[in-house]
Protein backbone atom coordinates (compact mmCIF):
# COMPACT_ATOMS: atom_id res chain seq x y z
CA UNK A 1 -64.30 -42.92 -111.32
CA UNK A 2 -62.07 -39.87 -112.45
CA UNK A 3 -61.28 -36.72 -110.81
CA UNK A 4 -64.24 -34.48 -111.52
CA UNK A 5 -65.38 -37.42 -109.46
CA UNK A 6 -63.25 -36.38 -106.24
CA UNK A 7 -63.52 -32.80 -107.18
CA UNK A 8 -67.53 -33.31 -106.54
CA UNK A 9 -67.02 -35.26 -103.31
CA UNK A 10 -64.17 -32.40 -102.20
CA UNK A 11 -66.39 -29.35 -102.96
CA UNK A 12 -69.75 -31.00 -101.59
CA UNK A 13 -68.06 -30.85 -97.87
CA UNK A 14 -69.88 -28.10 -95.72
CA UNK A 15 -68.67 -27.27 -92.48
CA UNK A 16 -70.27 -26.61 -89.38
CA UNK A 17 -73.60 -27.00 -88.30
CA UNK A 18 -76.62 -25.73 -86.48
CA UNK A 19 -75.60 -28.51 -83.76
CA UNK A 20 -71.95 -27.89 -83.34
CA UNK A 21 -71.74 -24.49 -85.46
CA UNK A 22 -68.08 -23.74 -83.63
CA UNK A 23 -65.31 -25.00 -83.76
CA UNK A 24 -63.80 -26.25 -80.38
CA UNK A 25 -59.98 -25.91 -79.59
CA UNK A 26 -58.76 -28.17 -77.08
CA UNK A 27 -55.78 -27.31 -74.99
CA UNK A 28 -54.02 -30.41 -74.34
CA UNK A 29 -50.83 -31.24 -71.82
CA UNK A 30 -47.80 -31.07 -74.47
CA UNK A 31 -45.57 -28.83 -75.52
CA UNK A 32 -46.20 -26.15 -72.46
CA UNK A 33 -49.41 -25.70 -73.37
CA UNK A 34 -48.99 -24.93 -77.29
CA UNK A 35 -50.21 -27.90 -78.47
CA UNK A 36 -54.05 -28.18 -79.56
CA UNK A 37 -56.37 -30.08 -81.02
CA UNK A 38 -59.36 -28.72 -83.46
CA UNK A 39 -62.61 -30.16 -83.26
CA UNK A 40 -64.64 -28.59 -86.30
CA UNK A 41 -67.90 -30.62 -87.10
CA UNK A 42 -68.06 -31.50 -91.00
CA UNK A 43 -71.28 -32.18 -93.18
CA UNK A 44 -69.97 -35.05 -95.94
CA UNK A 45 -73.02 -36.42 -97.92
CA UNK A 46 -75.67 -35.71 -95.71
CA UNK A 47 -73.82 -36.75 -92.43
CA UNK A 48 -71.72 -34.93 -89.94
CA UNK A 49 -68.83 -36.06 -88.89
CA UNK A 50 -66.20 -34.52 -86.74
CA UNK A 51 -62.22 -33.84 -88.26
CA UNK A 52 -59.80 -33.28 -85.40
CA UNK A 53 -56.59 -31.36 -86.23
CA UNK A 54 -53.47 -30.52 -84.72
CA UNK A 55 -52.65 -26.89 -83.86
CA UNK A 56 -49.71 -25.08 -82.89
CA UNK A 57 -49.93 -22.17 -81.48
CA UNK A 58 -46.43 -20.41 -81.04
CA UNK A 59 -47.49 -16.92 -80.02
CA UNK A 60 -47.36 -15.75 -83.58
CA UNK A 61 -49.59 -17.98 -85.32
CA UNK A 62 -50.98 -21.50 -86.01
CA UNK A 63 -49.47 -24.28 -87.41
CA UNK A 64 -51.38 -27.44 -88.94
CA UNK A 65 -50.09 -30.47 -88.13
CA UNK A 66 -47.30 -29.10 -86.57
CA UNK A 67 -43.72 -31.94 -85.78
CA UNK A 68 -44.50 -33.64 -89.26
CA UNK A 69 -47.55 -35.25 -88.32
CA UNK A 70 -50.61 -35.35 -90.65
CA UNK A 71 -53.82 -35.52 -88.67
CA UNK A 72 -55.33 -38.38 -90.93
CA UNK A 73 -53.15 -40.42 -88.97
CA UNK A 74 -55.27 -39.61 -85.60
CA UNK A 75 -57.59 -41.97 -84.26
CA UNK A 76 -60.27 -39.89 -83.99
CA UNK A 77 -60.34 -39.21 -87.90
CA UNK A 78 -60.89 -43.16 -88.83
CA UNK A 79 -64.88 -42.67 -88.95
CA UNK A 80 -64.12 -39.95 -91.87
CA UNK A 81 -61.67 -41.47 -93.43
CA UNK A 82 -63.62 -44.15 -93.38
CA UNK A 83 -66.55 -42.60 -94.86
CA UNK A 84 -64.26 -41.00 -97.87
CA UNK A 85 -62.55 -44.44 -98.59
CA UNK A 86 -65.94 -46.11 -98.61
CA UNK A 87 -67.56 -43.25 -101.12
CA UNK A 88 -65.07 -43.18 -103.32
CA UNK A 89 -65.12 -47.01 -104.30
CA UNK A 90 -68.87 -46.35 -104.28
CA UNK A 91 -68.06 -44.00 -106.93
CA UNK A 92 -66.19 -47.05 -108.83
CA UNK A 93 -62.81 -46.06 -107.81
CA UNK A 94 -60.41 -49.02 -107.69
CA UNK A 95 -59.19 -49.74 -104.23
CA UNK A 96 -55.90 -48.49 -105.14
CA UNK A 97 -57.50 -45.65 -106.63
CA UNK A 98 -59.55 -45.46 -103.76
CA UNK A 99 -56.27 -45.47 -101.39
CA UNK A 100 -54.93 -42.92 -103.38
CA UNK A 101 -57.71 -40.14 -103.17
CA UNK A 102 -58.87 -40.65 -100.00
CA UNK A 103 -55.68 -38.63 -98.50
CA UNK A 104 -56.50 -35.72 -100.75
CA UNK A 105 -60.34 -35.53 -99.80
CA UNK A 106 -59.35 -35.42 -96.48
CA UNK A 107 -56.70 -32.82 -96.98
CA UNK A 108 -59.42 -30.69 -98.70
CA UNK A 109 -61.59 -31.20 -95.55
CA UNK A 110 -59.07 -30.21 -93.27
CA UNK A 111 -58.31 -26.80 -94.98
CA UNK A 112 -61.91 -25.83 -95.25
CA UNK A 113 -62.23 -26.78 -91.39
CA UNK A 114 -58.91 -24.74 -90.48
CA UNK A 115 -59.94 -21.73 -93.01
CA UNK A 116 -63.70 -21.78 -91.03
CA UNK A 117 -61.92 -21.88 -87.31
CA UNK A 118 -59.40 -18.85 -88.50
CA UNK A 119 -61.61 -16.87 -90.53
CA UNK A 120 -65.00 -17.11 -88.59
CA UNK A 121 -63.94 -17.96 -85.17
CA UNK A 122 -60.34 -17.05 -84.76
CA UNK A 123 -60.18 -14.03 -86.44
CA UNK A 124 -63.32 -12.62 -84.84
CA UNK A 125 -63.21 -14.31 -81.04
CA UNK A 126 -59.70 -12.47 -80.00
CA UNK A 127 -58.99 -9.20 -79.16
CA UNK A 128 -55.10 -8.73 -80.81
CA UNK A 129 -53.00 -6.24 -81.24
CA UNK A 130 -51.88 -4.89 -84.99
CA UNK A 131 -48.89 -6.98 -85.01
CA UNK A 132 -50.40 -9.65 -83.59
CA UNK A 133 -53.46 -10.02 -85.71
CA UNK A 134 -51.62 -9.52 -88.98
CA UNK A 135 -48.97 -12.57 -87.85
CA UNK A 136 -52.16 -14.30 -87.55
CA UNK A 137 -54.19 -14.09 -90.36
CA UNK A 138 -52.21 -11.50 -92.54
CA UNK A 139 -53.86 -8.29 -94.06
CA UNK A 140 -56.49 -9.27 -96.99
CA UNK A 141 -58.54 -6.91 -98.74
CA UNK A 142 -61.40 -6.24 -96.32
CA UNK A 143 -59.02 -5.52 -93.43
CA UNK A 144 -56.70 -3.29 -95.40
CA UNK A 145 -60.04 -1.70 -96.21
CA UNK A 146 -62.07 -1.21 -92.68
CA UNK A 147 -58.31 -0.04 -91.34
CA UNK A 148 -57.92 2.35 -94.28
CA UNK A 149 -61.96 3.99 -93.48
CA UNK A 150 -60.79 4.41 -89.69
CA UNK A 151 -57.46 6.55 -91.06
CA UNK A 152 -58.23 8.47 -94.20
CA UNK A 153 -59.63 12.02 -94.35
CA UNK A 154 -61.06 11.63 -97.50
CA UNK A 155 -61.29 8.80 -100.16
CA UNK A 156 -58.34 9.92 -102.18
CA UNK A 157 -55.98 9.11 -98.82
CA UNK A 158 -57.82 5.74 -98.37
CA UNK A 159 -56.93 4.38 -101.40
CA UNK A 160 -53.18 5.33 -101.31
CA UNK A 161 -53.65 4.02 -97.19
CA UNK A 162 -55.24 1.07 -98.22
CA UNK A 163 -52.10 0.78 -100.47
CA UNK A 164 -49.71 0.49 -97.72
CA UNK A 165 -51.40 -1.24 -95.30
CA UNK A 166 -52.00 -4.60 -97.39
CA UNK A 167 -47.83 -4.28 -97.33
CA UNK A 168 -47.86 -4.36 -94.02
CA UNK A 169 -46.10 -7.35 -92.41
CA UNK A 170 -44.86 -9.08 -88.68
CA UNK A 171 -41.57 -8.23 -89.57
CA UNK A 172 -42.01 -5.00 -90.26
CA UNK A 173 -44.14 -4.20 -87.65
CA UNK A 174 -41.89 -5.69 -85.19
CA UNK A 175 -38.87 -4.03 -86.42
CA UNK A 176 -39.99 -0.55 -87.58
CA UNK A 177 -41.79 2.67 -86.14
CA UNK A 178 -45.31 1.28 -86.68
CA UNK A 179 -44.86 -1.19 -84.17
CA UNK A 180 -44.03 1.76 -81.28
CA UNK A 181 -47.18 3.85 -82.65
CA UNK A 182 -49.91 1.17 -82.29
CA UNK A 183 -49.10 -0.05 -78.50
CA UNK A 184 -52.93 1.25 -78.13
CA UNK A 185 -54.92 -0.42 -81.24
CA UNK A 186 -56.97 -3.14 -80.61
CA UNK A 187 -58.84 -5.49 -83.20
CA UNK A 188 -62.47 -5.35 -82.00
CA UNK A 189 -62.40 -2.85 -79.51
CA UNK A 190 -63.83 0.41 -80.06
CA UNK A 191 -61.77 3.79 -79.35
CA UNK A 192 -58.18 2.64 -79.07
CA UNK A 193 -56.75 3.77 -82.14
CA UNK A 194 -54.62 6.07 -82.64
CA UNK A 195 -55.57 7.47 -85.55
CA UNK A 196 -52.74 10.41 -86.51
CA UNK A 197 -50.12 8.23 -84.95
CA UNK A 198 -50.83 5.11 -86.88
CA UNK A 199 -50.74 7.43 -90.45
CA UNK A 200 -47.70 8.97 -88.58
CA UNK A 201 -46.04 5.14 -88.41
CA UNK A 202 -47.15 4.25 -91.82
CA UNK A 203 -45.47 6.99 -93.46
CA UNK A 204 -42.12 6.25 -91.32
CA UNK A 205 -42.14 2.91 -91.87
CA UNK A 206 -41.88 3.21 -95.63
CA UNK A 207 -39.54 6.39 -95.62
CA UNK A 208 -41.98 8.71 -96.77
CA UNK A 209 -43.48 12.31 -95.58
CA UNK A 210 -46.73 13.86 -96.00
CA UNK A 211 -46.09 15.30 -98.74
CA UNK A 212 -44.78 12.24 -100.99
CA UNK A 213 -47.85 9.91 -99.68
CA UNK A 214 -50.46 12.51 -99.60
CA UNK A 215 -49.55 15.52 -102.10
């Protein structure tokens, strides 16, 4: 067995499925009610599985395996960690080697499972403010975009909009004049934008007037 080896295993993971397509998160009794667990359902070699993961939710954004703690170490993992210890020495790995890998498989599982819950489910099951959603999942090029067609008045201004937006961060959202102009904006909820005043705290926030951003 060499690494192409695990790379194969690693890459042939797909997660979710028609059974158990979301994922679940399930609030449990510690840290005041931050604490979760993930429950995303996992398809390795032709058999699902489940990978459960520890969340922290602070009020700004998640945290895997939040106090230290790596979730292979949870009970409720030892069928798939089972499963990628047995494949791998099926695949001629020594059980040292076997030892070895098995951590990293499961790694790879767990950030395709956390990437599903915040991109597919997260991301699109909340209603958040600006500030909010970007502490979350950040600003990537589709969001910079669909905020950028809501603001510009013609495609020159979106491009130099989408510009500034992908800059856009929680600190300086929370700090600056964009934060004061976008008490109304919603993520996923039509006709609460404020369209002038979020261009008007965009060009505050980075010290600039109509003139310099827009010509």
């Amino acid at each position: 067995m060499d690494y192409m080896d695990v790379l194969d295993i690693m890459e042939a993971v797909v997660v979710g499925s028609p059974r158990h397509p979301k994922p679940e998160l399930i609030q449990t009794d510690e840290c005041s009610g931050d604490l979760y667990t993930l429950k995303v359902a996992v398809n390795f070699l032709g058999l699902e599985y489940f990978i459960f993961l520890d969340l922290l939710d602070d009020g700004r954004r998640f945290f895997r395996n939040p106090f230290g703690e790596d979730s292979i170490d949870k009970e409720d993992n030892t069928p798939l960690f089972n499963k990628i210890l047995f494949t791998l020495r099926l695949k001629g790995g020594s059980e040292h080697q076997s030892a070895m890998y098995t951590p990293i498989v499961f790694d790879k599982i767990a950030d395709k499972a956390f990437n599903h819950f915040m991109n597919d489910y997260a991301k699109q099951g909340r209603t958040l403010s600006l500030s909010t959603y970007i502490s979350y999942f950040g600003i990537d090029d589709n969001d910079a975009d669909s905020i950028a067609e809501l603001l510009a008045r013609d495609e020159s201004e979106k491009k130099d909009l989408i510009a500034c937006i992908k800059k856009l961060s929680p600190h300086s959202l929370f700090n600056e004049p964009i934060e004061r102009n976008l008490g109304a904006w919603q993520v996923n909820e039509e006709g609460k934008l404020s369209v002038d005043e979020f261009r008007k705290g965009l060009l505050i926030d980075y010290q600039r007037n109509t003139g310099d951003l827009f010509g």
